[in-house]
Structure formats: structure tokens, C-alpha cells
Protein backbone atom coordinates (compact mmCIF):
# COMPACT_ATOMS: atom_id res chain seq x y z
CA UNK A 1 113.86 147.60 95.83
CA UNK A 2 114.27 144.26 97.61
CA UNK A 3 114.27 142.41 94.11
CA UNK A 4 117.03 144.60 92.87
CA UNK A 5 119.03 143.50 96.23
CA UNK A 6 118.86 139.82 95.56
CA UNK A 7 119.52 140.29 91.92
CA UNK A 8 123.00 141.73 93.21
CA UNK A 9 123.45 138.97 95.56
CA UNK A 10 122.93 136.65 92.95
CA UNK A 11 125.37 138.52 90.61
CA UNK A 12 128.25 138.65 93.73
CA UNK A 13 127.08 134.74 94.22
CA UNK A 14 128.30 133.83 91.00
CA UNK A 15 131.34 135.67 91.08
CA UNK A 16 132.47 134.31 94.08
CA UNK A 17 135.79 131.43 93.08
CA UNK A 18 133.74 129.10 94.38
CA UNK A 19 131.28 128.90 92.28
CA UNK A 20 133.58 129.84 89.23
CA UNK A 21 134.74 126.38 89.68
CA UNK A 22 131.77 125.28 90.50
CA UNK A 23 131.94 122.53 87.38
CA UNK A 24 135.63 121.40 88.55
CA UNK A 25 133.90 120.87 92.22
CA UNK A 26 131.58 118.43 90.68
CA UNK A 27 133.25 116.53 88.76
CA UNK A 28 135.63 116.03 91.33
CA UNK A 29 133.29 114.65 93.56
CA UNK A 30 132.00 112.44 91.00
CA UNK A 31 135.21 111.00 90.61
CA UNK A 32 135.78 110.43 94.05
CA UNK A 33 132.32 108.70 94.81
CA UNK A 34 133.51 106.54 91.65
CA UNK A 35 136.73 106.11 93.27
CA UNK A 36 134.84 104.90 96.26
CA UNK A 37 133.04 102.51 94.57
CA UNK A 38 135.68 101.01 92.73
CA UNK A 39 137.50 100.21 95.43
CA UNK A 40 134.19 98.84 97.70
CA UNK A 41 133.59 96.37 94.47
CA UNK A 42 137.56 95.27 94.60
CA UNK A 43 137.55 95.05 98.14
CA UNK A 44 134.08 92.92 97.35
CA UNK A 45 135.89 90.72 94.63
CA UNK A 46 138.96 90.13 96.53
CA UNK A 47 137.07 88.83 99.47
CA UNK A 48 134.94 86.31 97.19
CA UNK A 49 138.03 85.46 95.47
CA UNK A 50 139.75 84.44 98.99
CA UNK A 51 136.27 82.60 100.72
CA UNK A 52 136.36 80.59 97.03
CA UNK A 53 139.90 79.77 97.64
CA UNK A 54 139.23 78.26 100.87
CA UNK A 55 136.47 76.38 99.50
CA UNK A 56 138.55 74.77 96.86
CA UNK A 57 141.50 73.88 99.69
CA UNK A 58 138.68 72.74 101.89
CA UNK A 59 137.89 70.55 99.53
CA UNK A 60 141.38 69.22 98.72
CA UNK A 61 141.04 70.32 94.93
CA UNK A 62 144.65 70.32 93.17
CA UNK A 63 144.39 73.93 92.31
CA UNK A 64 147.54 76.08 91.34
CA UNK A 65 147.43 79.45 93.60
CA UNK A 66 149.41 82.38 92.28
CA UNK A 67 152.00 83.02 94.61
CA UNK A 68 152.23 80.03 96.30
């Protein structure tokens, strides 16, 4: 009797929405954990890109900067 009880749970389990879009859930978090580590690496590039910038002016290099 007990197994036939948690075979039904199972069953209302899966028919819950949630777990209908179970798939879109995932992937959604995938993407934003990807999103998150896009930006980390950016934010990671950009900050190289400045520290090389000031070693260039540091060093008194004729170096065009964009925006400047």
C-alpha cells in the first residue's frame, strides 16, 4: 500500500507547473550563470585594459586612447 502512495505522489509531482517547466527553469538558469560570467570576464578585461593603459602613460609611450 505505501508503494502505491508514493507512486501517486510521484504522478501529482510531475504534474505540478513547476516541474512542467521544469526544462525552461534550467535553461534559464544556465543562461543566467552564463550571463554572470560574461560579465565577471568583461568586468576582468576592462580592468586589465585600464591598469595597461596606465602602464603605457606611466611610461610616457605616444599611444592614441579612444576617446581622448
Amino acid at each position: 500500500m505505501d508503494i502505491d502512495m508514493d507512486i501517486e505522489i510521484i504522478h501529482r509531482a510531475r504534474a505540478t507547473p513547476l516541474a512542467a517547466h521544469r526544462r525552461d527553469i534550467e535553461w534559464l538558469v544556465l543562461g543566467l550563470a552564463l550571463l554572470g560570467l560574461f560579465t565577471a570576464v568583461g568586468r576582468l578585461e576592462g580592468a586589465l585594459v585600464e591598469l595597461a593603459a596606465a602602464r603605457v602613460d606611466a611610461l610616457g609611450l605616444p599611444i592614441a586612447r579612444a576617446g581622448v
